[in-house]
PDB file of N, CA and C in Angstrom:
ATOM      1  N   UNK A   1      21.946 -16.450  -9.074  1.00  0.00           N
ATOM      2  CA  UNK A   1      20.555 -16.116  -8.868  1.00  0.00           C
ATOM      3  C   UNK A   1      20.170 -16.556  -7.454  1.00  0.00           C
ATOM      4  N   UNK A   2      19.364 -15.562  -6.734  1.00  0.00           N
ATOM      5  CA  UNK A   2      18.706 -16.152  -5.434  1.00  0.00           C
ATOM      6  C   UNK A   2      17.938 -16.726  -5.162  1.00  0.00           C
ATOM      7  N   UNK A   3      17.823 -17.457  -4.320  1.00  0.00           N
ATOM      8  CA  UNK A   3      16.261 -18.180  -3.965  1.00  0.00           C
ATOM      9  C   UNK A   3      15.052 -17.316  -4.015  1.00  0.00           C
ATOM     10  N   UNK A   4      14.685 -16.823  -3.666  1.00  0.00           N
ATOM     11  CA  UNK A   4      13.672 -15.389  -4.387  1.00  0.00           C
ATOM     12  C   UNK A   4      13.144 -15.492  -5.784  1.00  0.00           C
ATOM     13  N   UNK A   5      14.597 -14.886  -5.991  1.00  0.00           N
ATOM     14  CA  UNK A   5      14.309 -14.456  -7.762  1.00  0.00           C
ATOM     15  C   UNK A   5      14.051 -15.954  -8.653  1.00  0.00           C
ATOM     16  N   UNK A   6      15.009 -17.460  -8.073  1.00  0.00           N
ATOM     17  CA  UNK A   6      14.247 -17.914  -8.563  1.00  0.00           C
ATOM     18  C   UNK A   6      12.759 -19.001  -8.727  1.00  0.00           C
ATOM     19  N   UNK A   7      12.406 -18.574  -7.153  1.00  0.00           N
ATOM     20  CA  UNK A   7      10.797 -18.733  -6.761  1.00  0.00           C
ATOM     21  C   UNK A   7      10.140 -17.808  -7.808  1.00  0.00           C
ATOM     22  N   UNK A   8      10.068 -17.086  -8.569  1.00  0.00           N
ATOM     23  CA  UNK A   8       9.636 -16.134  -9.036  1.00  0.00           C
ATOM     24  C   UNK A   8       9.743 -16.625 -10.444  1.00  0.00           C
ATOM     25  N   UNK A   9      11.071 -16.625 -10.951  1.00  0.00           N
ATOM     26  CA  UNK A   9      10.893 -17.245 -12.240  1.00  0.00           C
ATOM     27  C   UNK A   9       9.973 -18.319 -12.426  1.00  0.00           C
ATOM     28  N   UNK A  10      10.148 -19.394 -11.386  1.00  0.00           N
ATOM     29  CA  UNK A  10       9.506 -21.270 -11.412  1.00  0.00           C
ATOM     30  C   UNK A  10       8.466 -20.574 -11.550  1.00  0.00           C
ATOM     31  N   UNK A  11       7.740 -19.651 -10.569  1.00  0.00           N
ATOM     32  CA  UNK A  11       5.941 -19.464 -10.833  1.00  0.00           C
ATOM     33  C   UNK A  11       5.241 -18.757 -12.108  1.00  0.00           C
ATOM     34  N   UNK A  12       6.595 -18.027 -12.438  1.00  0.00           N
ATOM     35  CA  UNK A  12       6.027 -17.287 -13.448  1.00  0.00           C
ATOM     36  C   UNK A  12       6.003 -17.811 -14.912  1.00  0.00           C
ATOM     37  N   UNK A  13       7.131 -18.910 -15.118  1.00  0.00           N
ATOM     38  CA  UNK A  13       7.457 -19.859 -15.860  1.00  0.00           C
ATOM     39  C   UNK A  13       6.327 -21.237 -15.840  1.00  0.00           C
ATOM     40  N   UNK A  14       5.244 -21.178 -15.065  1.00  0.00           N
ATOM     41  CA  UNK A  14       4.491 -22.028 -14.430  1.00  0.00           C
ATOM     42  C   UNK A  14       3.036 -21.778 -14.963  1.00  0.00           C
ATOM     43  N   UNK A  15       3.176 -20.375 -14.899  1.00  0.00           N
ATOM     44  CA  UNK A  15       1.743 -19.550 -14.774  1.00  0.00           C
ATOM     45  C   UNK A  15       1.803 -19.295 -16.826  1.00  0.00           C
ATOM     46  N   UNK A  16       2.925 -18.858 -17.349  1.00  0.00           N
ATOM     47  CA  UNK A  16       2.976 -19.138 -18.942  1.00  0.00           C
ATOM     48  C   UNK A  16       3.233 -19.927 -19.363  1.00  0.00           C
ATOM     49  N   UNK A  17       3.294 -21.362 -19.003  1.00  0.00           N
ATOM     50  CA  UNK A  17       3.116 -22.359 -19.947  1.00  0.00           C
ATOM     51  C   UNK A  17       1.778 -23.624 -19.224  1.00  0.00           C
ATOM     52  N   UNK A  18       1.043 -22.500 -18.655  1.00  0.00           N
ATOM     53  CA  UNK A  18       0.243 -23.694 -17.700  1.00  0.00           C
ATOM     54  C   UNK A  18      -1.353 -24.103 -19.415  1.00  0.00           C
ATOM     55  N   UNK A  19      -1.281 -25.685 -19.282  1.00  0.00           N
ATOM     56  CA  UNK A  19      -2.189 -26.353 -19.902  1.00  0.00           C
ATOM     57  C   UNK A  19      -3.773 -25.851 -19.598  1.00  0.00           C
ATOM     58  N   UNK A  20      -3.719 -25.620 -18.461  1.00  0.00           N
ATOM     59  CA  UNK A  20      -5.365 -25.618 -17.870  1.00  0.00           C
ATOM     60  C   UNK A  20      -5.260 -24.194 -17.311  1.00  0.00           C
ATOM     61  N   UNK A  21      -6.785 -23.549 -17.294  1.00  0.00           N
ATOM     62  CA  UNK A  21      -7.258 -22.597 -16.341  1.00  0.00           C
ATOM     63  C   UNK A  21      -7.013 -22.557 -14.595  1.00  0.00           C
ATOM     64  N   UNK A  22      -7.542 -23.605 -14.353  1.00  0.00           N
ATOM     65  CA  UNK A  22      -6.844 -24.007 -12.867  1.00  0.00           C
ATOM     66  C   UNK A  22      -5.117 -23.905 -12.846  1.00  0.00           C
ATOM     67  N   UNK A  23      -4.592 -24.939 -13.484  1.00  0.00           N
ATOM     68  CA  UNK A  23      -2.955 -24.503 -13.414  1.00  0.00           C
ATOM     69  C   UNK A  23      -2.785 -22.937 -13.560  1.00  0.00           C
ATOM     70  N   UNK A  24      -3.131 -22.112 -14.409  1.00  0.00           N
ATOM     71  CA  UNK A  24      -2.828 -20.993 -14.852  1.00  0.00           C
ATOM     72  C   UNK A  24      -2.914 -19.902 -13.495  1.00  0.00           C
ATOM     73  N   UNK A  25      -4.514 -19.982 -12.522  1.00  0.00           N
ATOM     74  CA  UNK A  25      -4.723 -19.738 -11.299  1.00  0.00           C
ATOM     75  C   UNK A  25      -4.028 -20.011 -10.441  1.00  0.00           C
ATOM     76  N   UNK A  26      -3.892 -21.029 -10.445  1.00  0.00           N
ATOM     77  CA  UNK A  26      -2.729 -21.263  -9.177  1.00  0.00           C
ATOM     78  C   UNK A  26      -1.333 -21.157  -9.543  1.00  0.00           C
ATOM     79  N   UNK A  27      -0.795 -20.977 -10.257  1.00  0.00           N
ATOM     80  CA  UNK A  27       0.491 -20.368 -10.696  1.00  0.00           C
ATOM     81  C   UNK A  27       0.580 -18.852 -10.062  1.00  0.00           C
ATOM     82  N   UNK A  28      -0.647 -18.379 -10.812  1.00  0.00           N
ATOM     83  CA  UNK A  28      -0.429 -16.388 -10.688  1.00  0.00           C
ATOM     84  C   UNK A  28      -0.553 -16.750  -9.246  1.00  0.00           C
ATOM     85  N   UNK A  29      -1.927 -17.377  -8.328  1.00  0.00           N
ATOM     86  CA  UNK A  29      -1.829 -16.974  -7.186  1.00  0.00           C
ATOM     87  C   UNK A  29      -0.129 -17.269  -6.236  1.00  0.00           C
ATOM     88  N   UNK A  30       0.201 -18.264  -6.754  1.00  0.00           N
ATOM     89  CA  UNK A  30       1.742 -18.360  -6.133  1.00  0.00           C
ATOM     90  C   UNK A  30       2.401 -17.228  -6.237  1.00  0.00           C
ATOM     91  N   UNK A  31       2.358 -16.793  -7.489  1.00  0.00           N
ATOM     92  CA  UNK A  31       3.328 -16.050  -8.311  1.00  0.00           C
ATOM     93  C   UNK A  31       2.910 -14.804  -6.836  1.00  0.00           C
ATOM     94  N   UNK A  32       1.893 -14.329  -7.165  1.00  0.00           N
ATOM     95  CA  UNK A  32       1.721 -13.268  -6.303  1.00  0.00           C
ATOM     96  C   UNK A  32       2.049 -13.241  -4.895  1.00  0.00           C
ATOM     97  N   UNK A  33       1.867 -14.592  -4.312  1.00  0.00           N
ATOM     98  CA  UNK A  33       2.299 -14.557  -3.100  1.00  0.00           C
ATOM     99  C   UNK A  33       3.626 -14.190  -2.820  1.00  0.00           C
ATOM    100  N   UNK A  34       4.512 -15.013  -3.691  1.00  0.00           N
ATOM    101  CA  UNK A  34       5.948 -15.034  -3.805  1.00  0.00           C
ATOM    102  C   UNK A  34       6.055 -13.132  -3.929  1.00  0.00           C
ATOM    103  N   UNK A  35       5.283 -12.101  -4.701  1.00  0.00           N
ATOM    104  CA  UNK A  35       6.184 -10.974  -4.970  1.00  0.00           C
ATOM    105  C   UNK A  35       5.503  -9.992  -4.159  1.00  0.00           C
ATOM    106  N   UNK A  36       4.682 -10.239  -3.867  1.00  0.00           N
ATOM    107  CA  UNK A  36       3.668  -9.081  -2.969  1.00  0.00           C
ATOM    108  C   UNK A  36       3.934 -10.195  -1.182  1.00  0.00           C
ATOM    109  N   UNK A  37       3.793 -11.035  -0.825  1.00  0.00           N
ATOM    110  CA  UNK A  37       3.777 -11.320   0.338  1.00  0.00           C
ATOM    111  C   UNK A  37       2.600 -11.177   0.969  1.00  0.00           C
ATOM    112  N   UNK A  38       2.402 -10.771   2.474  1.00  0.00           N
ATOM    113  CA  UNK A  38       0.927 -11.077   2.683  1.00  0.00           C
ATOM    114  C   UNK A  38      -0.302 -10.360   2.688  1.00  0.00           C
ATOM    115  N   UNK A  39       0.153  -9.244   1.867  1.00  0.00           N
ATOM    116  CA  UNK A  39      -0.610  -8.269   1.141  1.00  0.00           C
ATOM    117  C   UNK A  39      -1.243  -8.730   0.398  1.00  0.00           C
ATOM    118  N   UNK A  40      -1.141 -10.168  -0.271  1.00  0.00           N
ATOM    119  CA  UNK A  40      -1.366 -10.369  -1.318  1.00  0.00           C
ATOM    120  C   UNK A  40      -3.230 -11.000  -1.595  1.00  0.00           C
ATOM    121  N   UNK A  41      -3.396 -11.857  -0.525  1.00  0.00           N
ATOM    122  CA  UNK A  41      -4.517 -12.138  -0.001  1.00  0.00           C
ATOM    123  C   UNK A  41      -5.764 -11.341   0.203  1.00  0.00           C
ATOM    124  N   UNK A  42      -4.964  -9.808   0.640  1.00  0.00           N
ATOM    125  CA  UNK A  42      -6.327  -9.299   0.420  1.00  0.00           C
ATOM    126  C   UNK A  42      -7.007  -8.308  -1.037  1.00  0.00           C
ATOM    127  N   UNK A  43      -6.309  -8.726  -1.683  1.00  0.00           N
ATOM    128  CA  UNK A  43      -6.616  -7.614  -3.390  1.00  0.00           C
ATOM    129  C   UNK A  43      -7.278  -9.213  -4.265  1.00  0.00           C
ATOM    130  N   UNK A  44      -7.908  -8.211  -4.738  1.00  0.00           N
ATOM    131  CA  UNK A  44      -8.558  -9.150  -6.240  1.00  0.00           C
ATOM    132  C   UNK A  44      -7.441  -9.804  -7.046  1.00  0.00           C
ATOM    133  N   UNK A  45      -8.045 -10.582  -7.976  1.00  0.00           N
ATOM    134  CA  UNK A  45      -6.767 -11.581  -8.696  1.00  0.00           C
ATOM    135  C   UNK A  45      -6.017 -11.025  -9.276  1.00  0.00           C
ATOM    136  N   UNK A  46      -7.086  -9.918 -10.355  1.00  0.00           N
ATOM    137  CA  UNK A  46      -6.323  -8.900 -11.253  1.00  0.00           C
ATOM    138  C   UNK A  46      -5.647  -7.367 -10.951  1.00  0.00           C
ATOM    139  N   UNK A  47      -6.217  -7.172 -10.065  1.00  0.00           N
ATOM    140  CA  UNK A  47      -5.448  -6.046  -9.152  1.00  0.00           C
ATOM    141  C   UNK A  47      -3.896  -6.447  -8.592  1.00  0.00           C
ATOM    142  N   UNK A  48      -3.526  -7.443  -7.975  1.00  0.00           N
ATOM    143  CA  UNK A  48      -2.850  -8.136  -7.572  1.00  0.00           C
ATOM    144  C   UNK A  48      -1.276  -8.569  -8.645  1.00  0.00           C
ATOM    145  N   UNK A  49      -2.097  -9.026 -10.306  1.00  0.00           N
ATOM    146  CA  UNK A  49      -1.398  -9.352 -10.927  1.00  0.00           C
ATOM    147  C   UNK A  49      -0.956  -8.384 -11.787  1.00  0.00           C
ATOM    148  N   UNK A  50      -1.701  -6.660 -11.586  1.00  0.00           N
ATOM    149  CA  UNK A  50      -1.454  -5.627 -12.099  1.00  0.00           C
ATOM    150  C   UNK A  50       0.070  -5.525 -11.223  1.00  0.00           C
ATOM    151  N   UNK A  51      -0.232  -5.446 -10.215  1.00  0.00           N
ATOM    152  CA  UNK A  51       1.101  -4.490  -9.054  1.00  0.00           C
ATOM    153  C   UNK A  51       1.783  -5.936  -9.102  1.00  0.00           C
ATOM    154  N   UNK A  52       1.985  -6.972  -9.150  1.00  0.00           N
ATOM    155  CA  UNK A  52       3.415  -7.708  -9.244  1.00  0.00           C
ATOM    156  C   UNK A  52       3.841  -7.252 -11.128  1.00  0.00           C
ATOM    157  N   UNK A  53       3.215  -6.897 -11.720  1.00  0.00           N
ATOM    158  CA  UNK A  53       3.775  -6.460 -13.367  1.00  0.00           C
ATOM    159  C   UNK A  53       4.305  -5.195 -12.859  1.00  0.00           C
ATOM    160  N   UNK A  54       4.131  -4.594 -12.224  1.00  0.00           N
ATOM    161  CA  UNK A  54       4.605  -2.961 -11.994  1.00  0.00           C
ATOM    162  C   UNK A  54       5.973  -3.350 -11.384  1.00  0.00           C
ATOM    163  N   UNK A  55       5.967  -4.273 -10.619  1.00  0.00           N
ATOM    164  CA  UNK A  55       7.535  -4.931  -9.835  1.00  0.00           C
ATOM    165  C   UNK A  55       7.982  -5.619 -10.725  1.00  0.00           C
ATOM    166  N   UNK A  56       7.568  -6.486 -10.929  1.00  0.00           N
ATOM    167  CA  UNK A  56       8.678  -7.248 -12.077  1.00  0.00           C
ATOM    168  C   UNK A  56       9.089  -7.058 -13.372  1.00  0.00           C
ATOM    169  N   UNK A  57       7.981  -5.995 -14.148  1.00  0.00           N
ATOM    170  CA  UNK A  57       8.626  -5.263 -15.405  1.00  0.00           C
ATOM    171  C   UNK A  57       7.828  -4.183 -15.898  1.00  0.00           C
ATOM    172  N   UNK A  58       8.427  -2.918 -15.122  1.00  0.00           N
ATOM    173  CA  UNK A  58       8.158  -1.389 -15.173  1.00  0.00           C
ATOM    174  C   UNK A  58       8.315  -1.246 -16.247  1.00  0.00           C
ATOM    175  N   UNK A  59       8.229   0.100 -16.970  1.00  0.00           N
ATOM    176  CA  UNK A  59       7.985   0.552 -17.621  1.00  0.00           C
ATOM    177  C   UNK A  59       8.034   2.350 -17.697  1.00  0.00           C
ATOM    178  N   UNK A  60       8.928   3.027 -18.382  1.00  0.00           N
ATOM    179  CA  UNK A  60       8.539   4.246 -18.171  1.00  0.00           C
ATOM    180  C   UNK A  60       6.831   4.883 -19.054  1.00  0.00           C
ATOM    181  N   UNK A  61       6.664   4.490 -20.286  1.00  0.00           N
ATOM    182  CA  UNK A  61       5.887   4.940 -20.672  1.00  0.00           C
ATOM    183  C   UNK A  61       4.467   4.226 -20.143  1.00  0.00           C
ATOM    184  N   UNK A  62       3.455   4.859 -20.073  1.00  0.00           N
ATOM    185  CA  UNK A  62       2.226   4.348 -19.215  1.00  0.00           C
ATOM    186  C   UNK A  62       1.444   3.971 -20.395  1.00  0.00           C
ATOM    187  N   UNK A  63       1.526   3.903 -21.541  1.00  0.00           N
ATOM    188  CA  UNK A  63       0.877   3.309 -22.326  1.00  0.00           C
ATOM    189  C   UNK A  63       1.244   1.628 -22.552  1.00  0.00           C
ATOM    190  N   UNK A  64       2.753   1.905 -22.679  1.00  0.00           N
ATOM    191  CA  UNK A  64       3.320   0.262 -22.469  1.00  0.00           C
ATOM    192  C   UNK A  64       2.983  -0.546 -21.545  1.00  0.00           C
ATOM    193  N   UNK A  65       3.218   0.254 -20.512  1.00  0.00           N
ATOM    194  CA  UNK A  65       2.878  -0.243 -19.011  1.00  0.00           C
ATOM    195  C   UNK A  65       1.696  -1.057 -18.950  1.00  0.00           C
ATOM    196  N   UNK A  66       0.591  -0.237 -19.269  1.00  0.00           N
ATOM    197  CA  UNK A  66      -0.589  -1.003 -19.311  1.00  0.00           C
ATOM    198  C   UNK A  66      -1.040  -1.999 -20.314  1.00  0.00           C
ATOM    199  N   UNK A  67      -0.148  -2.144 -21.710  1.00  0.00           N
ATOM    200  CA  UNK A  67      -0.156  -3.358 -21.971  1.00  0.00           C
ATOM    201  C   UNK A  67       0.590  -4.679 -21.538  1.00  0.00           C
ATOM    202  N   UNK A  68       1.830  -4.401 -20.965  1.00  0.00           N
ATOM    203  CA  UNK A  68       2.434  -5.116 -20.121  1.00  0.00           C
ATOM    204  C   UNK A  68       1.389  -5.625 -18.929  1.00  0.00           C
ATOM    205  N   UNK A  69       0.764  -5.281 -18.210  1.00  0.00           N
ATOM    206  CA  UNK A  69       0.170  -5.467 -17.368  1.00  0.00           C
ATOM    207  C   UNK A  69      -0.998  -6.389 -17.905  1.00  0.00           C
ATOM    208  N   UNK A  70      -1.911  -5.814 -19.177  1.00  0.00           N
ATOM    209  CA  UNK A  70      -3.002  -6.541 -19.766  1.00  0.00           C
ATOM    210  C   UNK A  70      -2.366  -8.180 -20.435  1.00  0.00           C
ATOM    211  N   UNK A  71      -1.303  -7.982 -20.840  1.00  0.00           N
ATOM    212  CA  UNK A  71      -0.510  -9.201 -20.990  1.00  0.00           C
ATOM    213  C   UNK A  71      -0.229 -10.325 -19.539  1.00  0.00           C
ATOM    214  N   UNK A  72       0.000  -9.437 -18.546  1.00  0.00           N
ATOM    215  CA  UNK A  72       0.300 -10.889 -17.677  1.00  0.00           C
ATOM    216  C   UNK A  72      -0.821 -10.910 -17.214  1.00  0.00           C
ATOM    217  N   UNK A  73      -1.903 -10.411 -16.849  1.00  0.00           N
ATOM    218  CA  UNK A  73      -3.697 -10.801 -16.332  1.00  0.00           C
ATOM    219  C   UNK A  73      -4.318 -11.443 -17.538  1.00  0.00           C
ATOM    220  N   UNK A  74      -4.128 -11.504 -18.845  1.00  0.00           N
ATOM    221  CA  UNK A  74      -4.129 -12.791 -19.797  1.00  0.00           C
ATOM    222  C   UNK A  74      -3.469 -13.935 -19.427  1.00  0.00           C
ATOM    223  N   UNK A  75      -1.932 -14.283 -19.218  1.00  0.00           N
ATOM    224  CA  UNK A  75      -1.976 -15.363 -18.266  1.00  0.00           C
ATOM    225  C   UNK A  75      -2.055 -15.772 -17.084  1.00  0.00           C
ATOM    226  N   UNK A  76      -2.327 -15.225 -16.696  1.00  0.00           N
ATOM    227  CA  UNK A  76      -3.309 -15.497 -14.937  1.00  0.00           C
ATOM    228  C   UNK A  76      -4.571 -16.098 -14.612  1.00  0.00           C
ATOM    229  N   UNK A  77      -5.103 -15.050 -16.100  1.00  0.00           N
ATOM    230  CA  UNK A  77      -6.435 -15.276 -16.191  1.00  0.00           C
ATOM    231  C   UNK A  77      -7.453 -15.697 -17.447  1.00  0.00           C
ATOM    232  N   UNK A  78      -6.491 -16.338 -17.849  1.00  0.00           N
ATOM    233  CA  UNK A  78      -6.583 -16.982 -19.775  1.00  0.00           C
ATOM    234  C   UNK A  78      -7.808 -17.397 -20.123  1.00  0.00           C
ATOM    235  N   UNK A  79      -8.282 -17.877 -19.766  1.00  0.00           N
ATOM    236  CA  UNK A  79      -9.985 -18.326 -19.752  1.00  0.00           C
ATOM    237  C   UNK A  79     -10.814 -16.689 -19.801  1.00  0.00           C
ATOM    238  N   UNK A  80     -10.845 -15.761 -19.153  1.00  0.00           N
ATOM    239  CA  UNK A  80     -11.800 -15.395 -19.249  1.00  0.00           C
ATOM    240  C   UNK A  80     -11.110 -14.273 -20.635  1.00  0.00           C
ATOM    241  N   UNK A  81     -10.439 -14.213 -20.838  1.00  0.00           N
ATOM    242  CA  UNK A  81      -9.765 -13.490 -21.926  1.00  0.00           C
ATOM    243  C   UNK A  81     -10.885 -14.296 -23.322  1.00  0.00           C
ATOM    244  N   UNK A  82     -10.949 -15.752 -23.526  1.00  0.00           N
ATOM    245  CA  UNK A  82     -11.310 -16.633 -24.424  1.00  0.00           C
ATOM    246  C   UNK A  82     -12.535 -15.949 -24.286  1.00  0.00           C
ATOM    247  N   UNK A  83     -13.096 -15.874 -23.502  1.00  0.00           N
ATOM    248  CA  UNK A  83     -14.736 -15.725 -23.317  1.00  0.00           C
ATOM    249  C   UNK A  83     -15.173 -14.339 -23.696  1.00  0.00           C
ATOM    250  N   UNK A  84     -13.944 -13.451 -23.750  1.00  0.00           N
ATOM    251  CA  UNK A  84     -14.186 -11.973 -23.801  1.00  0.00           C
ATOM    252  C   UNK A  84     -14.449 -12.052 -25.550  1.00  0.00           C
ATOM    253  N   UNK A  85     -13.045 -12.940 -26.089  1.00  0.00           N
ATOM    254  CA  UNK A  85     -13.188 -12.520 -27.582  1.00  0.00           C
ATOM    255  C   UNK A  85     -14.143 -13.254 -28.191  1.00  0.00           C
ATOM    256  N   UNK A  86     -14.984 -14.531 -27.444  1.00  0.00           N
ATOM    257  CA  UNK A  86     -15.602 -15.400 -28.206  1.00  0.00           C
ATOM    258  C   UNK A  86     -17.158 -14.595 -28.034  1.00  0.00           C
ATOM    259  N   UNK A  87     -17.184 -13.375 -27.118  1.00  0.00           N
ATOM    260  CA  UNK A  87     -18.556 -12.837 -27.245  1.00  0.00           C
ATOM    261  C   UNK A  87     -18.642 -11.680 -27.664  1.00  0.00           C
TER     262      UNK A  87
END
């Protein structure tokens, strides 16, 4: 395995088992830096954590796809997920 791929695992491995909202944030934002580069800075959190899911696990069917995608912006962004179902 490369140094890359496994900067990528550590963050992403970081960002799904993170305790807190803050950990969880700063995981994805790593995470993203690490797969997008310095593109990454200028897109929204969840835009951002859409297109590193499109790189790190495609999908042919676009229905999957987009739950794949709604799955990793749940851990990125786990807190506001709580707030969605608690209202």
């Amino acid at each position: 395995m490369n140094r890359h791929t496994q900067m990528i695992n550590d963050r992403y491995e970081a960002m799904m088992f993170a305790k807190t909202s803050e950990q969880a944030r700063t995981a994805a934002g790593q995470l993203i830096k690490v797969v997008l580069g310095e593109e990454a800075g200028a897109k929204p959190l969840e835009e951002a954590l859409r297109e590193c899911c499109r790189i790190l696990r495609p999908s042919q069917d676009p229905r999957e796809q987009q739950r794949f995608e709604a799955e990793f912006i749940e851990l990125g962004i786990w807190p506001n997920s709580a707030h969605k179902i608690a209202a």
